[in-house]
Each structure stands twice: as C-alpha cells, then as structure tokens.
PDB file of N, CA and C in Angstrom:
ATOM      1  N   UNK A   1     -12.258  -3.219 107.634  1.00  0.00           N
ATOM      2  CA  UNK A   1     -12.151  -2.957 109.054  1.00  0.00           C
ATOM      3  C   UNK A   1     -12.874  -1.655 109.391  1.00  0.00           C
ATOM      4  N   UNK A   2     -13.438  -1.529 110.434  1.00  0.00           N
ATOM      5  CA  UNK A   2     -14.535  -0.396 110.811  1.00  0.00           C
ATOM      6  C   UNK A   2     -13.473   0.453 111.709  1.00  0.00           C
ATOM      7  N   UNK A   3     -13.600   2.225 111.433  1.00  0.00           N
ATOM      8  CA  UNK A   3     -12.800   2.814 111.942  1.00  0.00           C
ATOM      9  C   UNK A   3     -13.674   3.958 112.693  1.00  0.00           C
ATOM     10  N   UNK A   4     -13.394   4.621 113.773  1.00  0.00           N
ATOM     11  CA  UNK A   4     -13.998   5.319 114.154  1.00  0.00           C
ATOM     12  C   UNK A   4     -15.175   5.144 114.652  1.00  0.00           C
ATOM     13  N   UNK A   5     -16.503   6.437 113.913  1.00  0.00           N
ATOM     14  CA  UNK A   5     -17.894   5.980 114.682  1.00  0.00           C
ATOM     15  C   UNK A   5     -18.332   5.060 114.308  1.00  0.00           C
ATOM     16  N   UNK A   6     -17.591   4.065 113.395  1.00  0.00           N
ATOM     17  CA  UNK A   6     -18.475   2.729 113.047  1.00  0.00           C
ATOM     18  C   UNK A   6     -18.194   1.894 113.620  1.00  0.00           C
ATOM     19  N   UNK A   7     -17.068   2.324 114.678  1.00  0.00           N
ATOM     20  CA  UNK A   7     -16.486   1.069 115.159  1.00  0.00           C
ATOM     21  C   UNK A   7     -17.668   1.522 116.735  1.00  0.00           C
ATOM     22  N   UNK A   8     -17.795   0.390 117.433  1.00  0.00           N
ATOM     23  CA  UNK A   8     -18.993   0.203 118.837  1.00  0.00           C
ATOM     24  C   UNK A   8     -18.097  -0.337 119.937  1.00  0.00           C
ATOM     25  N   UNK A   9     -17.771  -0.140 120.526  1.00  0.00           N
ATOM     26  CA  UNK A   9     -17.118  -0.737 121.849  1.00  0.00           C
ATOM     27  C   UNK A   9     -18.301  -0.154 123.188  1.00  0.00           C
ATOM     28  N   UNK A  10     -17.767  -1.406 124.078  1.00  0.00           N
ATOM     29  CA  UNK A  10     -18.304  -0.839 125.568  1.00  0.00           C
ATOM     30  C   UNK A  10     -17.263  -1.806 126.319  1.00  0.00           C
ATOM     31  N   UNK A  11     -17.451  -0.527 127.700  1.00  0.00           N
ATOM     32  CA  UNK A  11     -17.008  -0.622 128.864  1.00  0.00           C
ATOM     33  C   UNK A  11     -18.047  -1.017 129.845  1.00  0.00           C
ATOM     34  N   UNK A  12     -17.447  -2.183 130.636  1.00  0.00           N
ATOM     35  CA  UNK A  12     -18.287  -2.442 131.784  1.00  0.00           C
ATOM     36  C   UNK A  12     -17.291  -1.795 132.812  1.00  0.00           C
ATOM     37  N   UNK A  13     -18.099  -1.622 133.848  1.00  0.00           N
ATOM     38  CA  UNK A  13     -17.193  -1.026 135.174  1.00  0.00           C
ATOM     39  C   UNK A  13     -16.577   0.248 134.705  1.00  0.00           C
ATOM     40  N   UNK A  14     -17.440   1.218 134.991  1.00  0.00           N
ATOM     41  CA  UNK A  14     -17.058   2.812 134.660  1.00  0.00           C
ATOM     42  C   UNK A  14     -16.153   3.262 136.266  1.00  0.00           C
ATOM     43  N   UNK A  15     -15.642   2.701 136.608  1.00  0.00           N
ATOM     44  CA  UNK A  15     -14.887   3.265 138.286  1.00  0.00           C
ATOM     45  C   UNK A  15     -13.691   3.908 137.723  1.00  0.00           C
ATOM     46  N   UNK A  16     -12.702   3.975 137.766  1.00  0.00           N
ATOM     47  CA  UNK A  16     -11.175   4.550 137.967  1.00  0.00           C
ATOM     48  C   UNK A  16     -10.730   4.334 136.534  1.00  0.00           C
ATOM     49  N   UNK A  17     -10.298   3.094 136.249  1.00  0.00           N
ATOM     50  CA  UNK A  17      -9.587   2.640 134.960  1.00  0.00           C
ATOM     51  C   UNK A  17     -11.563   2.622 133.689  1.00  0.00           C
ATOM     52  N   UNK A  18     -12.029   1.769 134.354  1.00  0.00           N
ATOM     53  CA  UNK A  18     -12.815   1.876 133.052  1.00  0.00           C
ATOM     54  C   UNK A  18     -13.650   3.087 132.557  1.00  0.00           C
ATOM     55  N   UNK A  19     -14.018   4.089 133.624  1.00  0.00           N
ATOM     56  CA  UNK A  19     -14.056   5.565 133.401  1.00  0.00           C
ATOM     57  C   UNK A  19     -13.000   6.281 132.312  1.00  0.00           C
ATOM     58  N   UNK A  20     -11.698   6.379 132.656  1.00  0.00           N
ATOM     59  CA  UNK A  20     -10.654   6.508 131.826  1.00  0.00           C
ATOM     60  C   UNK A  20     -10.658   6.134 130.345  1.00  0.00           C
ATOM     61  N   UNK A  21     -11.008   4.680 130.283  1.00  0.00           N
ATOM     62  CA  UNK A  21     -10.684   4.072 129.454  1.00  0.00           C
ATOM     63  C   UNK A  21     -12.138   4.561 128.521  1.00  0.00           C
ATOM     64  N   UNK A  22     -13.099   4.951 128.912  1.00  0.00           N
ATOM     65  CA  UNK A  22     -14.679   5.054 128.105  1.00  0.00           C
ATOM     66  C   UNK A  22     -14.487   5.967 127.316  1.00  0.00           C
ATOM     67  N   UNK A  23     -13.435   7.263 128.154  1.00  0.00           N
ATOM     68  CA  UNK A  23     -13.688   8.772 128.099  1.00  0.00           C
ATOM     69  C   UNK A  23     -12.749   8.462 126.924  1.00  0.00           C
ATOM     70  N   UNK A  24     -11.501   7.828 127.188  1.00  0.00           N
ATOM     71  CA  UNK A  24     -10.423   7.856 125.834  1.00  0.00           C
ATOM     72  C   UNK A  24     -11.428   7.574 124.431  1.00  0.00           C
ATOM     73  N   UNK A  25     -12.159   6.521 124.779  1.00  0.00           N
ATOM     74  CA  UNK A  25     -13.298   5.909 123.571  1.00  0.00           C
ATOM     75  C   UNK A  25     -13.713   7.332 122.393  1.00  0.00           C
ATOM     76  N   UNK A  26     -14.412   7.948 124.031  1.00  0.00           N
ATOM     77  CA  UNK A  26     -15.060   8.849 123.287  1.00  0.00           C
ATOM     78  C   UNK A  26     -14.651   9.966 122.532  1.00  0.00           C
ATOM     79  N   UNK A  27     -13.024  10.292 122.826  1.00  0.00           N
ATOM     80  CA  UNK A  27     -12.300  11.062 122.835  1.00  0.00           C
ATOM     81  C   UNK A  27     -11.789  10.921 121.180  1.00  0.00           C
ATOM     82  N   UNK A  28     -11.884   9.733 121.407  1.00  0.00           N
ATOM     83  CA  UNK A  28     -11.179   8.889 119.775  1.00  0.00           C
ATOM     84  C   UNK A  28     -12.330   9.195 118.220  1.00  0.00           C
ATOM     85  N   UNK A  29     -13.706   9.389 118.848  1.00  0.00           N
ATOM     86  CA  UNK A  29     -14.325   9.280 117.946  1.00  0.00           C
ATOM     87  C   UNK A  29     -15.166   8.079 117.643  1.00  0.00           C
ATOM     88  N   UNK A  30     -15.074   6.638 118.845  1.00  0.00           N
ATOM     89  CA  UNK A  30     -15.929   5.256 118.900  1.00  0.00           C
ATOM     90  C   UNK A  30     -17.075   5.602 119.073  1.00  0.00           C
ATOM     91  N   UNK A  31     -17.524   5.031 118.675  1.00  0.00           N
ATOM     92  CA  UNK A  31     -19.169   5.086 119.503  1.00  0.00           C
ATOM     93  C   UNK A  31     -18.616   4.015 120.613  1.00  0.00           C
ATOM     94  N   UNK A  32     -19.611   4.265 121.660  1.00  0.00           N
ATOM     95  CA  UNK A  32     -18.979   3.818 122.900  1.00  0.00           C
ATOM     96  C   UNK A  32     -20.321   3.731 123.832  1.00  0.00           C
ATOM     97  N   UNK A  33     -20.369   2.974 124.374  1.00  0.00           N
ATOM     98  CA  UNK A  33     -21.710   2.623 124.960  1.00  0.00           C
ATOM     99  C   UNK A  33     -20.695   2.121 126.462  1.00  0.00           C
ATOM    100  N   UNK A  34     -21.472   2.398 127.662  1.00  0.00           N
ATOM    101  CA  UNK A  34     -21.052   2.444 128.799  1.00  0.00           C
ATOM    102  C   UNK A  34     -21.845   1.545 130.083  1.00  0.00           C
ATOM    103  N   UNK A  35     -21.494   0.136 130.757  1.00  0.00           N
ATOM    104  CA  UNK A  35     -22.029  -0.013 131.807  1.00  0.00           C
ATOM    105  C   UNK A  35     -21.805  -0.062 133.145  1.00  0.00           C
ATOM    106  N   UNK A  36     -22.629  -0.330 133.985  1.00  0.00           N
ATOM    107  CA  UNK A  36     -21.878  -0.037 135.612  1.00  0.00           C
ATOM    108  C   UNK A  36     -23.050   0.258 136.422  1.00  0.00           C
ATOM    109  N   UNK A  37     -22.742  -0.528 137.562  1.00  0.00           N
ATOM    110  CA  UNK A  37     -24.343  -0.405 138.635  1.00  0.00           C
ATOM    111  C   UNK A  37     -24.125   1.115 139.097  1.00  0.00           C
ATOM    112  N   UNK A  38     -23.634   1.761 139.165  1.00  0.00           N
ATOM    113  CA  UNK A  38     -23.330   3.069 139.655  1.00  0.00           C
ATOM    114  C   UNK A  38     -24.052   4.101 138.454  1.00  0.00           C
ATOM    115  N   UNK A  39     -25.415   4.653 138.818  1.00  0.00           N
ATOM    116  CA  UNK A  39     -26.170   5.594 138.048  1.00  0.00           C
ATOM    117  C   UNK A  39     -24.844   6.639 137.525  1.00  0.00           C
ATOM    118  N   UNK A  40     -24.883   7.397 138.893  1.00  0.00           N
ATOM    119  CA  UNK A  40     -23.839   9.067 138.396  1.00  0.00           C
ATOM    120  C   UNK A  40     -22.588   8.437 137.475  1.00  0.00           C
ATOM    121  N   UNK A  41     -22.253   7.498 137.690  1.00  0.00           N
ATOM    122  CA  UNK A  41     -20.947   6.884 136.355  1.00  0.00           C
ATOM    123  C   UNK A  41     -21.546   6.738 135.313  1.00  0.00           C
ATOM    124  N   UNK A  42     -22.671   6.456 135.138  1.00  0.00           N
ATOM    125  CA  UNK A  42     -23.399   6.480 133.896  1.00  0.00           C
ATOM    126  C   UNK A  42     -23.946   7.216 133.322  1.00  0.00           C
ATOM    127  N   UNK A  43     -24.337   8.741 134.212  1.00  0.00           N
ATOM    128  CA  UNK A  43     -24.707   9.697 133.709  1.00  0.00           C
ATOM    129  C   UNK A  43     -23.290  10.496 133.247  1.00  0.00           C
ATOM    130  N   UNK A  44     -21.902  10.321 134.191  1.00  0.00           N
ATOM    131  CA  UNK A  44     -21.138  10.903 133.639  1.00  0.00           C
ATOM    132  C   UNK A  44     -20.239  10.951 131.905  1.00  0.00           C
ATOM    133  N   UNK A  45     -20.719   9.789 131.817  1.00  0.00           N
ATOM    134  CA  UNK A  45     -20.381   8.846 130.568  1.00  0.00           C
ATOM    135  C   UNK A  45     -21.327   9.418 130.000  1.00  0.00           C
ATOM    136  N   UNK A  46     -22.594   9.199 129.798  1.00  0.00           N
ATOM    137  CA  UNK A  46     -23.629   9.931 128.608  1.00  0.00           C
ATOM    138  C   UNK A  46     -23.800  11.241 128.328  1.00  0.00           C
ATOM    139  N   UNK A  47     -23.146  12.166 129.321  1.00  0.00           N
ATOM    140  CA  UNK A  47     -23.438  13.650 129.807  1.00  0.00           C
ATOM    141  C   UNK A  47     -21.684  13.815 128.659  1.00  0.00           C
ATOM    142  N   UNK A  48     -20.358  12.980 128.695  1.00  0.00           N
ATOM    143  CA  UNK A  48     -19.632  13.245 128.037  1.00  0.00           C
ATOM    144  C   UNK A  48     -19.082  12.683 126.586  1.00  0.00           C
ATOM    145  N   UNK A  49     -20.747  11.991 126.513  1.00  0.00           N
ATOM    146  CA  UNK A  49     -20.818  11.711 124.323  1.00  0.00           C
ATOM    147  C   UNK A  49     -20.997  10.166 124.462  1.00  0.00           C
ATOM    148  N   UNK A  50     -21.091   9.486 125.823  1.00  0.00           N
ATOM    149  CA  UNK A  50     -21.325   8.045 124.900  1.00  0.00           C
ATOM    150  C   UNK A  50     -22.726   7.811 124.381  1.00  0.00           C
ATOM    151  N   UNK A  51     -22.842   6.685 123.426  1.00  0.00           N
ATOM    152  CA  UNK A  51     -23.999   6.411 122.859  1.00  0.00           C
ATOM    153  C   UNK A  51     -25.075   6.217 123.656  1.00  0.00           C
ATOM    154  N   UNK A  52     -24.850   5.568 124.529  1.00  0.00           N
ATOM    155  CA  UNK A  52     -25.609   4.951 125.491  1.00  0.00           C
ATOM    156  C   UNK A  52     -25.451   4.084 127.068  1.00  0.00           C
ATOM    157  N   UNK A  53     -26.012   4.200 128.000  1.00  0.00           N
ATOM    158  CA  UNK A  53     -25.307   3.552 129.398  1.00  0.00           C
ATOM    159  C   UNK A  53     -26.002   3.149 129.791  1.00  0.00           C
ATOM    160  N   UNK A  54     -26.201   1.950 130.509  1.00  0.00           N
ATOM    161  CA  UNK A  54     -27.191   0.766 131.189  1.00  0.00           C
ATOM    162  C   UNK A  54     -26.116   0.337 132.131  1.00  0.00           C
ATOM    163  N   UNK A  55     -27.238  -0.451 133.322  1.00  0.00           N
ATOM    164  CA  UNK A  55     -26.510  -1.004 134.489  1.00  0.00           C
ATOM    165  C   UNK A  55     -26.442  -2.339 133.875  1.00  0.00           C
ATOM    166  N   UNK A  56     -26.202  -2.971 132.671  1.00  0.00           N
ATOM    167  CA  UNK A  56     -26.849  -4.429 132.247  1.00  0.00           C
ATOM    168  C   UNK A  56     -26.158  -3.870 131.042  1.00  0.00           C
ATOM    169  N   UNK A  57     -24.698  -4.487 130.462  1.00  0.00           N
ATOM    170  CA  UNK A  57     -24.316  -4.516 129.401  1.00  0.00           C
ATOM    171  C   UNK A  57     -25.443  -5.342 127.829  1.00  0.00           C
ATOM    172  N   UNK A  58     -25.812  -6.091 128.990  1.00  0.00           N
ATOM    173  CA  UNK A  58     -26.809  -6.849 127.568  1.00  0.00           C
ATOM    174  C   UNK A  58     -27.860  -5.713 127.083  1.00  0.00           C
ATOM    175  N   UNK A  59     -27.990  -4.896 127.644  1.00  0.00           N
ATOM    176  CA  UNK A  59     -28.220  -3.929 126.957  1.00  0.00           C
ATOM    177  C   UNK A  59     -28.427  -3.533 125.204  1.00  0.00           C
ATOM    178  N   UNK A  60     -27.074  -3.304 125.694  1.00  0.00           N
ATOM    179  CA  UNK A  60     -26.516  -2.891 124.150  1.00  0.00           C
ATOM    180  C   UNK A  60     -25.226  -3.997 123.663  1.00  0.00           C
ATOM    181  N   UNK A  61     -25.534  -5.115 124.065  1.00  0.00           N
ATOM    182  CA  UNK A  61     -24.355  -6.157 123.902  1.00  0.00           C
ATOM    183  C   UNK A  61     -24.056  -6.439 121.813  1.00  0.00           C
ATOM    184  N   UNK A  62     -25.659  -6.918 121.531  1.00  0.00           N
ATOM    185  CA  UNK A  62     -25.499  -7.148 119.913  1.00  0.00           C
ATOM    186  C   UNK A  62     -24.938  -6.010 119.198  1.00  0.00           C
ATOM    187  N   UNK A  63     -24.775  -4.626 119.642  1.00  0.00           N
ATOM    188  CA  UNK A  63     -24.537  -3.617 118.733  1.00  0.00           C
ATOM    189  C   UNK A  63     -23.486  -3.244 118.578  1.00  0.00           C
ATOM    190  N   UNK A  64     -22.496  -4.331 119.526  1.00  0.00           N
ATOM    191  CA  UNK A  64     -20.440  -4.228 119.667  1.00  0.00           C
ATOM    192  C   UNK A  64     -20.192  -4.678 118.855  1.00  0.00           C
ATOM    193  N   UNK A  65     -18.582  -4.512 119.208  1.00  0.00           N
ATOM    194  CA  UNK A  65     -17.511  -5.051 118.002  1.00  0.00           C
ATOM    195  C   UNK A  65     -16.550  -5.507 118.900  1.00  0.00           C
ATOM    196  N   UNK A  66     -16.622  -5.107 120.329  1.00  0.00           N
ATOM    197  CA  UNK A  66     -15.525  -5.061 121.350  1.00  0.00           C
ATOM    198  C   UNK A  66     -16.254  -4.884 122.682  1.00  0.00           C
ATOM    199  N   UNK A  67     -15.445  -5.453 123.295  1.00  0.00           N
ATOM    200  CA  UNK A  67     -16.428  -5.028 124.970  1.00  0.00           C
ATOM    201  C   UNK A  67     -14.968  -5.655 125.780  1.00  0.00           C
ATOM    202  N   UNK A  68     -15.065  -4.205 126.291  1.00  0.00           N
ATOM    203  CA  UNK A  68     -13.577  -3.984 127.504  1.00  0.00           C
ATOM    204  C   UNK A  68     -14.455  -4.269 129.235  1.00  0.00           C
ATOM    205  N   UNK A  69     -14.117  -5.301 129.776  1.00  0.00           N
ATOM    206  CA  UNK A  69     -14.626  -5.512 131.255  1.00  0.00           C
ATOM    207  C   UNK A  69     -13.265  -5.051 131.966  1.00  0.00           C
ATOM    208  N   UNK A  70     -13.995  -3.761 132.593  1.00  0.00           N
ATOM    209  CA  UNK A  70     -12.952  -3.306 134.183  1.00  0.00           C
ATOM    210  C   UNK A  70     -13.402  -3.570 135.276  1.00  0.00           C
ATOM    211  N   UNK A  71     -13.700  -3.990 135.828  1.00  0.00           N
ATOM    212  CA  UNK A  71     -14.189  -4.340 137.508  1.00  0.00           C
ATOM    213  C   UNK A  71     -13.189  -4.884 138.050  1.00  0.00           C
ATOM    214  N   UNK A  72     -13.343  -4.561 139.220  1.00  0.00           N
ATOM    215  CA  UNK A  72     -12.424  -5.188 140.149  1.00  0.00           C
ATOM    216  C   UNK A  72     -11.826  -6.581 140.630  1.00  0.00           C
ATOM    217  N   UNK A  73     -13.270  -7.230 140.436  1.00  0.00           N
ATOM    218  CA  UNK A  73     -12.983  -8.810 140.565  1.00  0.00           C
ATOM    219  C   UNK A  73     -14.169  -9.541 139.831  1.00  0.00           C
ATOM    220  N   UNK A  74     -13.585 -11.106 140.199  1.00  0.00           N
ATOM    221  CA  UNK A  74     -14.818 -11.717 139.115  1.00  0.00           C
ATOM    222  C   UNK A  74     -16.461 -11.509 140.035  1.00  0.00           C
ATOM    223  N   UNK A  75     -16.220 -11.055 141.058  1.00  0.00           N
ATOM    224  CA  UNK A  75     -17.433 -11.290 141.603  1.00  0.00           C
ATOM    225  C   UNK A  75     -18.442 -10.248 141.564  1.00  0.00           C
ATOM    226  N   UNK A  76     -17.700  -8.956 140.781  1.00  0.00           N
ATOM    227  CA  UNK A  76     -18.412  -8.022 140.480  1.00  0.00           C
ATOM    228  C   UNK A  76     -19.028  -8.179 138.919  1.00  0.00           C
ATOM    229  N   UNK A  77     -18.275  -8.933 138.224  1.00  0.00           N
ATOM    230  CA  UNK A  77     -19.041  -9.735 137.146  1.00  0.00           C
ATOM    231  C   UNK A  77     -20.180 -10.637 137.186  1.00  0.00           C
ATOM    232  N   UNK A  78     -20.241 -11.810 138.208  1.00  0.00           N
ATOM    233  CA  UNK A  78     -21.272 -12.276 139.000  1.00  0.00           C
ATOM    234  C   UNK A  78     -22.325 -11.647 139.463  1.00  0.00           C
ATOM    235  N   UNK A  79     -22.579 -10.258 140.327  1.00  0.00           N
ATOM    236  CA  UNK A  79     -23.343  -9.981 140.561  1.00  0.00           C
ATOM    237  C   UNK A  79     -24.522  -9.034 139.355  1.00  0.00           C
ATOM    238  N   UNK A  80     -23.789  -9.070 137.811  1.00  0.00           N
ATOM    239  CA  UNK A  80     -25.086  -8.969 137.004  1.00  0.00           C
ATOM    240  C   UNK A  80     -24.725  -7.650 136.365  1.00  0.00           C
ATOM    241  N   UNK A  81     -23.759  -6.912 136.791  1.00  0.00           N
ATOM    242  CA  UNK A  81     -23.080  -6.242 135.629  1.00  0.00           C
ATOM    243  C   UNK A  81     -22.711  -6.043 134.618  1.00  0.00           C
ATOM    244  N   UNK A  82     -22.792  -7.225 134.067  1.00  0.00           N
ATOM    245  CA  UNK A  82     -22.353  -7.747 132.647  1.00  0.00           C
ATOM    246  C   UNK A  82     -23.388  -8.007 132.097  1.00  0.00           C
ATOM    247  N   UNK A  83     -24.271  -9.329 132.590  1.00  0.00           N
ATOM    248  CA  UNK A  83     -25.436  -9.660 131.885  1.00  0.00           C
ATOM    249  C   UNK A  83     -26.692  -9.992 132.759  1.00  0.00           C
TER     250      UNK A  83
END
C-alpha cells in the first residue's frame, strides 16, 4: 500500500469543501494535484505545495490513485471540469 508522497490524489472543485479538503492533502504529506475552472483556486493550491493544477482533471488523471470530486452539482461536472 502506498503511503504518503507516493500516494497521488486529486481534487476537482477547489471552492469551500474541496479547497479544505486539497490543503488537508497537502498538509498530510500526498502528493496532491488540484482542479477547478477558477485560475486564483488553482494558483492558491500550487502557491500552497500541490503537485500540480489544471482546469481539466484529465490532466493529471493517469498519475492518481484517488480522485475526490467536490462541486456543487452534477452539472458542474458536465460542463468539463473533470474531463
């Protein structure tokens, strides 16, 4: 089982909860990769240790182990946030 920086997670939807939830990531020692149509959420996330942040989880999708979706509704998944 992969512990720590070997372990890769990402967050889609850096707003309220998935902001929270990135920063805990990073806090832990994950590598942690961050997405969200919102630039400054993404700079805030890379400016505080994640690996990497794109508005387009496919991004960095092959390089997980885990991928936490926070958005608000499914339709913010729809509009391309994810992939």
């Amino acid at each position: 089982m992969k512990t720590g920086s070997e372990f890769h997670v990402g967050i889609v939807g850096l707003g309220s909860m998935g902001m929270g939830a990135a920063l805990s990531c990073v806090r832990a020692g994950l590598s942690t990769w961050g997405a969200d149509l919102n630039s400054n959420a993404c700079a805030t996330l890379k400016e505080a240790g994640a690996c990497g942040v794109s508005d387009n989880a496919a991004t960095f999708a092959e390089k997980l182990d885990a991928l936490l979706v926070l958005v608000v509704n499914a339709a913010q998944v729809k509009t391309g946030a994810v992939w």
